[in-house]
Each structure stands twice: as structure tokens, then as C-alpha cells.
Protein backbone atom coordinates (compact mmCIF):
# COMPACT_ATOMS: atom_id res chain seq x y z
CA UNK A 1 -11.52 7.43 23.10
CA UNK A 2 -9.06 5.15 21.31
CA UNK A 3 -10.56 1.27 21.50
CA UNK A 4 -7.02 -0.63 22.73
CA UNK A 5 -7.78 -3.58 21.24
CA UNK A 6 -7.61 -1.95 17.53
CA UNK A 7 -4.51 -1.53 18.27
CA UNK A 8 -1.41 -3.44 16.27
CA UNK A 9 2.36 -2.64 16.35
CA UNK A 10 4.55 -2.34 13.63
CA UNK A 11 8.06 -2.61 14.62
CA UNK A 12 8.40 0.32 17.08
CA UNK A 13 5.14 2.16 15.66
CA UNK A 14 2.10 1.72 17.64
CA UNK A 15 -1.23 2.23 15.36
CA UNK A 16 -4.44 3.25 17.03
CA UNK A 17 -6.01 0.58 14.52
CA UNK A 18 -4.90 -1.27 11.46
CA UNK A 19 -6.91 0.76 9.23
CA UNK A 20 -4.74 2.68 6.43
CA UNK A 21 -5.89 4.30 2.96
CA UNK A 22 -3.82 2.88 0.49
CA UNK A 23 -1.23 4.86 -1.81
CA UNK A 24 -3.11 5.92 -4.83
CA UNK A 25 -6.51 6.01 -3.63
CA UNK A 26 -6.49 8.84 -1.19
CA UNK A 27 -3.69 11.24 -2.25
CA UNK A 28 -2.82 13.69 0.80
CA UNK A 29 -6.12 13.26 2.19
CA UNK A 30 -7.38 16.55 1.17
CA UNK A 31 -10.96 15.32 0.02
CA UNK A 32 -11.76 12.73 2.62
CA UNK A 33 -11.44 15.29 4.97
CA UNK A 34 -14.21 16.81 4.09
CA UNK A 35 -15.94 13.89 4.71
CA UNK A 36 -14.44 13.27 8.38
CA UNK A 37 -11.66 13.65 10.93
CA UNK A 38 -8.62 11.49 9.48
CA UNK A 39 -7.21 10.98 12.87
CA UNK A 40 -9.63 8.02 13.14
CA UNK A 41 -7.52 6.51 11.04
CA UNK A 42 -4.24 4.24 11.77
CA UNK A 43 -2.43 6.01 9.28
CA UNK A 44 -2.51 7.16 5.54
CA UNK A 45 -0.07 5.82 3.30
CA UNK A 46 0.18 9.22 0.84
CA UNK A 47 0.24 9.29 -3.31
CA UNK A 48 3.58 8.10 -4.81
CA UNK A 49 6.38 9.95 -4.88
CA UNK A 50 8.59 10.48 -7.59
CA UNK A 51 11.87 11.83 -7.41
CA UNK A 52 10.46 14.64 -10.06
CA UNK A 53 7.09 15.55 -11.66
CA UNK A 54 5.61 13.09 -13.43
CA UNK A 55 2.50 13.40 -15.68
CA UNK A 56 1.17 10.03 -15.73
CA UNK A 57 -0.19 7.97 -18.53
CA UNK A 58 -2.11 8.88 -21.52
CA UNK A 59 -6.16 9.42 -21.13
CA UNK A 60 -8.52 7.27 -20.36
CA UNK A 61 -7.11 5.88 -16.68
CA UNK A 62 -9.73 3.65 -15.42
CA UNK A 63 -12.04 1.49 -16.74
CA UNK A 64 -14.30 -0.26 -14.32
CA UNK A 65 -14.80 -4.12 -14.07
CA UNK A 66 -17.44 -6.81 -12.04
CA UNK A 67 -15.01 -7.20 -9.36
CA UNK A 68 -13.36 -3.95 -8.91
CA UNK A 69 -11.41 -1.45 -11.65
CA UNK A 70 -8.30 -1.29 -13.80
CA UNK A 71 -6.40 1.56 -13.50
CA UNK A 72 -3.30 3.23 -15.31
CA UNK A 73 -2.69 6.52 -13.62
CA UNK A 74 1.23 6.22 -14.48
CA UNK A 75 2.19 7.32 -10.90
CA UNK A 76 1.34 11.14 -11.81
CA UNK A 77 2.56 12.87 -9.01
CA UNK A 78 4.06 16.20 -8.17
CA UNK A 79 7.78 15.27 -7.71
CA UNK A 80 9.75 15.30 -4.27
CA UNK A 81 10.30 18.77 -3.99
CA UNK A 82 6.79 20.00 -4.56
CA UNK A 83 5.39 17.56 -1.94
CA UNK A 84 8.02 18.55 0.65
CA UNK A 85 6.97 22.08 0.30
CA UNK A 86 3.23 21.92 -0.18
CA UNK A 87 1.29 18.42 0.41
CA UNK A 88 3.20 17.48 4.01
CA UNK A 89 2.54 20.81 5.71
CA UNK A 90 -0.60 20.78 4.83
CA UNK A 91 -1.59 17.07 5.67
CA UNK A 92 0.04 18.71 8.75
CA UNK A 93 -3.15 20.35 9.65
CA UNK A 94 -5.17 17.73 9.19
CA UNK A 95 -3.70 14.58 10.44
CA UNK A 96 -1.61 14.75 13.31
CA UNK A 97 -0.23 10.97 13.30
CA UNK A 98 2.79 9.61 11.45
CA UNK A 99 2.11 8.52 7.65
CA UNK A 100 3.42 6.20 5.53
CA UNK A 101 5.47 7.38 2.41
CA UNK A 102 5.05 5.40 -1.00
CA UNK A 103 8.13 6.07 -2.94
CA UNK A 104 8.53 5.03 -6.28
CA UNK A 105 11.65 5.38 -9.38
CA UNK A 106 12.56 4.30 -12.42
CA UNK A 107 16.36 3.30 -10.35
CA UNK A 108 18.22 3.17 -7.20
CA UNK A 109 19.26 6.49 -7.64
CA UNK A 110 16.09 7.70 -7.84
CA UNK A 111 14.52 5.66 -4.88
CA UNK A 112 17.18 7.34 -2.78
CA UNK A 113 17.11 11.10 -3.94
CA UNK A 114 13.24 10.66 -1.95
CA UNK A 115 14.74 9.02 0.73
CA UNK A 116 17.53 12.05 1.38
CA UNK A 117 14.78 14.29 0.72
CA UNK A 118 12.42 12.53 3.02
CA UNK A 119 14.94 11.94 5.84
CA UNK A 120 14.43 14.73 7.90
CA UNK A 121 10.61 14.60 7.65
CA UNK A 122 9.47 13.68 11.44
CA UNK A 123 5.43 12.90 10.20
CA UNK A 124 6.95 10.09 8.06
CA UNK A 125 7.06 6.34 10.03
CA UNK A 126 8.49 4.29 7.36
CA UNK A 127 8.81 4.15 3.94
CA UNK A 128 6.55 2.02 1.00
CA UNK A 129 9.43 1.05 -1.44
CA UNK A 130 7.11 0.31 -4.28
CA UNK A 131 9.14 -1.41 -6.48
CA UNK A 132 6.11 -3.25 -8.63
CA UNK A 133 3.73 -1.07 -10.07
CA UNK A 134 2.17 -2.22 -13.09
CA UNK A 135 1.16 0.67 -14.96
CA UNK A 136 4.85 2.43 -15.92
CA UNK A 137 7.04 1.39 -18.65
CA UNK A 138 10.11 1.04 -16.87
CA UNK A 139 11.66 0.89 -13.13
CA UNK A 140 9.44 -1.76 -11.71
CA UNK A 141 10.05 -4.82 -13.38
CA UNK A 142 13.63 -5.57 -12.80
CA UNK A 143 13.13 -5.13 -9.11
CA UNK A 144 10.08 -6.67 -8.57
CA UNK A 145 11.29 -9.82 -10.19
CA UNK A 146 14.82 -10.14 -10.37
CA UNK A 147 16.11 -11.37 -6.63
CA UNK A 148 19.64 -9.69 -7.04
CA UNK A 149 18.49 -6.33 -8.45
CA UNK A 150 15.84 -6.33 -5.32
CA UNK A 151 18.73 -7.20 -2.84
CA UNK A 152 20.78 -4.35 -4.70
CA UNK A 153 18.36 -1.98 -4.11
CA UNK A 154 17.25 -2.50 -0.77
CA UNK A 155 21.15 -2.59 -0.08
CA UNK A 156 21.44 0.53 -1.34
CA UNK A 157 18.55 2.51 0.32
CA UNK A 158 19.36 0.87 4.03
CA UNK A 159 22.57 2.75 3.87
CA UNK A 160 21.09 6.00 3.01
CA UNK A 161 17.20 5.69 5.24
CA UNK A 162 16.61 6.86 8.60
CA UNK A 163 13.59 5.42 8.74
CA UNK A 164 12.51 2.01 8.19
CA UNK A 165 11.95 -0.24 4.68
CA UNK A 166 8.61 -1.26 3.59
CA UNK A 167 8.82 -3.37 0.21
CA UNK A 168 5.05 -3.86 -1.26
CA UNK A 169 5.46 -6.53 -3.49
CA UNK A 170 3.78 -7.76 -7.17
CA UNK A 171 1.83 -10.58 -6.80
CA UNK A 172 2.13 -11.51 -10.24
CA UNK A 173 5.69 -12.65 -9.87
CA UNK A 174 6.86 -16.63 -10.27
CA UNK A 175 7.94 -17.01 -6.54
CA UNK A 176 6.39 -14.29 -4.41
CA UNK A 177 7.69 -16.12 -1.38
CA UNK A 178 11.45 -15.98 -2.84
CA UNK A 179 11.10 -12.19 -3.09
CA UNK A 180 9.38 -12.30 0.21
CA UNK A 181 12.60 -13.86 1.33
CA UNK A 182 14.99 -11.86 -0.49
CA UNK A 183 13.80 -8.56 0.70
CA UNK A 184 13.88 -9.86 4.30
CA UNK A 185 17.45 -10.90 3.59
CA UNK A 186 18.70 -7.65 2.33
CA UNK A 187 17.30 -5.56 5.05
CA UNK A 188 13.39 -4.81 4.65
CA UNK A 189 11.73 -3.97 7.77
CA UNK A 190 8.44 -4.81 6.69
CA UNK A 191 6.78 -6.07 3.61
CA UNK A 192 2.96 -5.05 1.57
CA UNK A 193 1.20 -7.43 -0.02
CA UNK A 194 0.55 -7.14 -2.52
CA UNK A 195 0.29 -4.07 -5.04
CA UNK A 196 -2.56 -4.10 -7.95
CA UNK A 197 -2.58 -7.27 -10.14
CA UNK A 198 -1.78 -6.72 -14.55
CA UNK A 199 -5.03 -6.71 -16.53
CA UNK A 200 -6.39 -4.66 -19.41
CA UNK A 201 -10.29 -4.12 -20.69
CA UNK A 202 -11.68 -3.93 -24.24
CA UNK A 203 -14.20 -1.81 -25.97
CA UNK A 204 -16.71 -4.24 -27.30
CA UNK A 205 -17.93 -1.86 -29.84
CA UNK A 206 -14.48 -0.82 -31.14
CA UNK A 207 -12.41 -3.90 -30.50
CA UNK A 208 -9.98 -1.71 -29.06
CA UNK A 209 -7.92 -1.29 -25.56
CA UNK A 210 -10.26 1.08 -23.60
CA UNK A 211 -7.44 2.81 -21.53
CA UNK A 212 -4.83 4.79 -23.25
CA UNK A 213 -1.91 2.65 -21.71
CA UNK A 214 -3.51 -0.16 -23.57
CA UNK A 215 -3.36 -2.50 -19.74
CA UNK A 216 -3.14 -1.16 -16.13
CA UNK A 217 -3.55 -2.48 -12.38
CA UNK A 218 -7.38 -4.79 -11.38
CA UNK A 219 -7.74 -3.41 -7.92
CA UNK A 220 -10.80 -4.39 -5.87
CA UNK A 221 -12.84 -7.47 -4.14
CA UNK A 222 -11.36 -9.54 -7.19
CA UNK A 223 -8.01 -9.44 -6.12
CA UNK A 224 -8.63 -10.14 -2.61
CA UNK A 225 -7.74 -13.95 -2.96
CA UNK A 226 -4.83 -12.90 -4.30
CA UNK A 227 -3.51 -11.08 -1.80
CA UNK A 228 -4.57 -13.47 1.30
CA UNK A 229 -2.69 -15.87 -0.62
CA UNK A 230 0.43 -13.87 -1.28
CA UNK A 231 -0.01 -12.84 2.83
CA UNK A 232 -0.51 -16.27 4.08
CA UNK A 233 2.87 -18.06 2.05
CA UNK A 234 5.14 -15.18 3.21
CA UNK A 235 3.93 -14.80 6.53
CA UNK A 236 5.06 -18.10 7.08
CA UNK A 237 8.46 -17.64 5.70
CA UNK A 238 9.74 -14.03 7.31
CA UNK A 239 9.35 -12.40 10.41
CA UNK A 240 9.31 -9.34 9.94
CA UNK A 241 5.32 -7.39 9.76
CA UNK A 242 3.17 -7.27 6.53
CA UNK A 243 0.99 -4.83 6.01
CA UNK A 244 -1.72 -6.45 3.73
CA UNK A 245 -3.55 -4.85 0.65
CA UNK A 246 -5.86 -5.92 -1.68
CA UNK A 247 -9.61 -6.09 -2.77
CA UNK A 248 -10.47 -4.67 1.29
CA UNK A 249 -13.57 -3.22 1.45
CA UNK A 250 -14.91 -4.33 4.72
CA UNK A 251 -14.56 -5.44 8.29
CA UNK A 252 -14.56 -8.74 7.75
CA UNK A 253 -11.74 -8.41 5.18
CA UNK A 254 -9.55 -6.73 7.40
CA UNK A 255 -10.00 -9.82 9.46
CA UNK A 256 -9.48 -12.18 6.84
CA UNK A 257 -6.26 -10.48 5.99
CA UNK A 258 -4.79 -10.55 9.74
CA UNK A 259 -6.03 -14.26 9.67
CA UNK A 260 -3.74 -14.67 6.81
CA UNK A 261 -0.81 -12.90 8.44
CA UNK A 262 -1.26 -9.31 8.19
CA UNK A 263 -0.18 -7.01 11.14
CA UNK A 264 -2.15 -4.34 9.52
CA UNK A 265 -4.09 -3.45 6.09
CA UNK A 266 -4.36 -0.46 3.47
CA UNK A 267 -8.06 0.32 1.74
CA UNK A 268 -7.83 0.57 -1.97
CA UNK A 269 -9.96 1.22 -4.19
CA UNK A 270 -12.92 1.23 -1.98
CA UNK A 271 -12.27 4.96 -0.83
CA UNK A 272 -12.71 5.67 -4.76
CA UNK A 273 -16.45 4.32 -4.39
CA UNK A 274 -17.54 5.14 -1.19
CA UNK A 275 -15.60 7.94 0.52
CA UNK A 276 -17.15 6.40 4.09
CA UNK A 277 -15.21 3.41 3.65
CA UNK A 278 -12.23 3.58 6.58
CA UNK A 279 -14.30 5.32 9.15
CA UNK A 280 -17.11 2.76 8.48
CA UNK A 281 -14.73 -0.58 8.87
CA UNK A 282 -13.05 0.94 11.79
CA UNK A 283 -16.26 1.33 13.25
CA UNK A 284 -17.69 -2.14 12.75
CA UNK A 285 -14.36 -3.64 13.69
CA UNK A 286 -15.66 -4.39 17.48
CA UNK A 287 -18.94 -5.65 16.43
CA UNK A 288 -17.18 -8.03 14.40
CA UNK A 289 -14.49 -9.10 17.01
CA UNK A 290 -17.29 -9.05 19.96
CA UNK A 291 -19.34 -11.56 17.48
CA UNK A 292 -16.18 -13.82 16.37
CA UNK A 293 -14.85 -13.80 20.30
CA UNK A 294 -11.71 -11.82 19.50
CA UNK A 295 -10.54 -9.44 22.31
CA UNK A 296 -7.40 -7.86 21.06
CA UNK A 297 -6.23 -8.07 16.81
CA UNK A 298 -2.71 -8.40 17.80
CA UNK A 299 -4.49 -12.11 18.78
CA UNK A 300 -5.50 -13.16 15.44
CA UNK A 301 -2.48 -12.27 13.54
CA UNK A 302 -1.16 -15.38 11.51
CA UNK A 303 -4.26 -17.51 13.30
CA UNK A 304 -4.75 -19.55 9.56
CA UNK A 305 -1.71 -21.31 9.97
CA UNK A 306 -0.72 -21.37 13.51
């Protein structure tokens, strides 16, 4: 029986909860559910997608740290095509919601050869315009940065989507509230905050970079301050939903993060350590509003500045 006051709204999209596996960390869903039914879940926001094939970075990818992990996967992924064909009818079978599609290029006309390709796809909501992903050479940087080349791009896709624009942001950016701004401007529907933050580890013994990228993304609890930052500032400033991401591994994260201003929230890297994770916060989520006196989330959203 689906608890209504899980419930949050994004735009037109109603979600049975805010509870979402972030891009990255889950891939189609194919493992999990062998752990349990995904349709618990508000919604799964699937692996990048490139407009072809990509490989992904050189060996080793992760290297764990106190607070969390650094990754540099390099967006390996099995192109447009091959996830058209293969990964969506077989989520299909499993999930039987609407997902969230995490798109990702190295330039406009990349971002919109997925979004022709995508179009027609009915199990896709919106789409995740990742445009600030940390472990890639090029593609990112200019747009997650640079205020014009954003507008131009979300410009660009608008005229081409038939679904709506979800920009997840870099935190690590001068004015996160500008971009917050600018996106907003040019046509976003909806914003993520924020994507992994730029770090690197060492090998005491060698004195060398661990991973084979040399630096990569920290994900995990030490990037959650981060990203209730980055959620509370823009929040403030747009109107349009944020989904919020970062360093969630609990309950009573989630609720920070609608606190802050998020309409709904993606689990990272927590899925990669416990497998349990989603099903587990969705399932503490009353306890934890019945105990704090909240009867519906929808309530709480923005509550740290209002």
C-alpha cells in the first residue's frame, strides 16, 4: 500500500516517495533486484548515457576514503543505441514506473543525438543533463562553468526534448547560484544538486596517484555539507524543483536535504556499500516523520529558510 505522505511532485510527475538511486551507482537495476522489488522505489535515475560506447577510464576506478570514495569510472557506458535495444526493455520487466535518464556528451550535438534517440521512450520522465562530471577529460567543463555555453546548451536541447530538463550541477564551481540561475533562465525544468565533488588519493608507499585517471569524483557522507549547501542557496533563488544528491545514506538525510530545499533525493554511493540502502530509508521514513511531527514531505520542503 503506497504511504501518501511519501509522496512529492515533480512538475507533473507524481513519485510514490522521494527515494531515487542515483546515476552511476545502480546501473539498470539489474543487481538490486535481486535483492528486492524496485517498485518500492520513487524512481531510478539509470547509468549515463553516451551518445556511443564509451570504455571509461584507465584501471584502478575507486579508491576508498574516511568519508566516502573517489571514483573515476569515465562514464563507461554502452552507447545510446545499445541501451535503447537492450537495458530499457529489460528494466521493463522489472520496474514498472517512469525513470530518470542521465545523459551525458562531450557537446551539444551529442547531448541531443540521446535526446532524439530517447524521445519516443514512454518509461523515461525527464531527463538528467549532466553537464559536470568530474572524471572525463573533456565536455563537462565548459558547461558546467561557463554561463553562456550552459544557456547555449540548454537552448539547444529545449528545442529538440519532449520531455522535460534536469541540469545536475558541479558544486565545485565559483557561483553555483549563478548557474543555478542561468539554467533556470534558459529553460531547465528542474535542477540536481549537486554531482560528485574533484579529489584524488595517494599511495603512501609509492608516492603515486592510486587511480589510473590520476583524480576522480569524493562521493559519500563527506560531501553531504556540500550539497545541503549548494540546495539551500539555489532553492532560494529559482523555482523550479531540485532533486538533491549527495553523501545520502539515511533517513534523516533525506530529511535534511528537503529541509534544505530538495523536492526529492538520489542515493549514491551508499547502494555500492550496502545494497539494502533505498528500501531501508524508505522504510524508516515514517518513523522519522511520526517522531519529528511531519505529516506529509511535500510540508518540509524549503522549511530551513522559510
Amino acid at each position: 500500500m503506497i504511504d501518501k505522505s511519501l509522496e512529492v511532485k515533480l512538475g507533473n510527475w507524481i513519485l510514490d516517495n522521494p527515494i531515487i538511486p542515483a546515476s552511476g551507482t545502480f546501473g539498470f537495476g539489474f543487481d538490486h533486484a535481486e535483492y528486492y522489488d524496485l517498485n518500492i522505489l520513487g524512481s531510478i535515475s539509470f547509468k549515463a548515457t553516451t551518445p556511443y560506447a564509451r570504455d571509461g577510464n584507465l584501471l584502478p576506478r575507486i579508491c576508498e576514503i574516511s568519508q566516502g570514495m573517489i571514483n573515476s569510472i569515465g562514464l563507461q557506458n554502452t552507447g545510446v543505441d545499445h541501451v535503447k535495444k537492450y537495458e530499457l526493455p529489460m528494466l521493463k520487466t522489472i520496474f514498472h514506473k517512469k525513470v530518470i535518464a542521465n545523459i551525458a556528451a562531450n557537446d551539444i550535438n551529442g547531448y541531443v543525438k540521446v535526446i532524439k534517440k530517447f524521445n519516443n521512450e514512454s518509461m523515461i520522465a525527464i531527463y538528467e543533463i549532466n553537464v559536470s562530471c568530474p572524471n572525463v577529460d573533456k565536455g563537462c567543463l565548459k558547461f558546467e562553468s561557463d554561463p553562456q555555453a550552459l544557456t547555449l546548451l540548454i537552448k539547444t536541447i529545449k528545442k529538440f526534448s519532449k520531455k522535460p530538463i534536469y541540469i545536475k550541477l558541479a558544486p565545485q564551481v565559483t557561483d553555483i547560484v549563478l548557474m543555478a540561475k542561468t539554467a533556470e533562465r534558459a529553460g531547465a525544468n528542474g535542477l540536481v544538486l549537486i554531482n560528485t565533488v574533484p579529489g584524488m588519493c595517494i599511495d603512501i608507499n609509492t608516492g603515486k596517484p592510486i587511480m589510473g585517471n590520476k583524480v576522480g569524483g569524493i562521493s559519500g557522507p563527506a560531501i553531504k555539507p556540500i550539497a545541503l549547501r549548494a540546495i539551500y542557496l539555489c532553492a532560494q533563488a529559482v523555482k523550479i524543483p531540485i532533486i538533491g544528491s549527495g553523501g545520502v545514506s539515511n533517513a534523516k538525510d533525506v530529511i535534511e536535504m528537503m529541509y534544505a530545499g530538495a523536492t526529492a533525493v538520489q542515493v549514491g554511493s551508499q547502494n555500492l556499500i550496502d545494497p539494502y540502502t533505498c528500501p531501508k530509508i524508505i522504510k524508516t521514513l515514517p518513523q522519522i516523520m511520526h517522531k519529528l511531527k511531519i505529516d506529509k514531505l511535500t510540508n518540509i520542503i524549503g522549511k530551513a529558510y522559510q
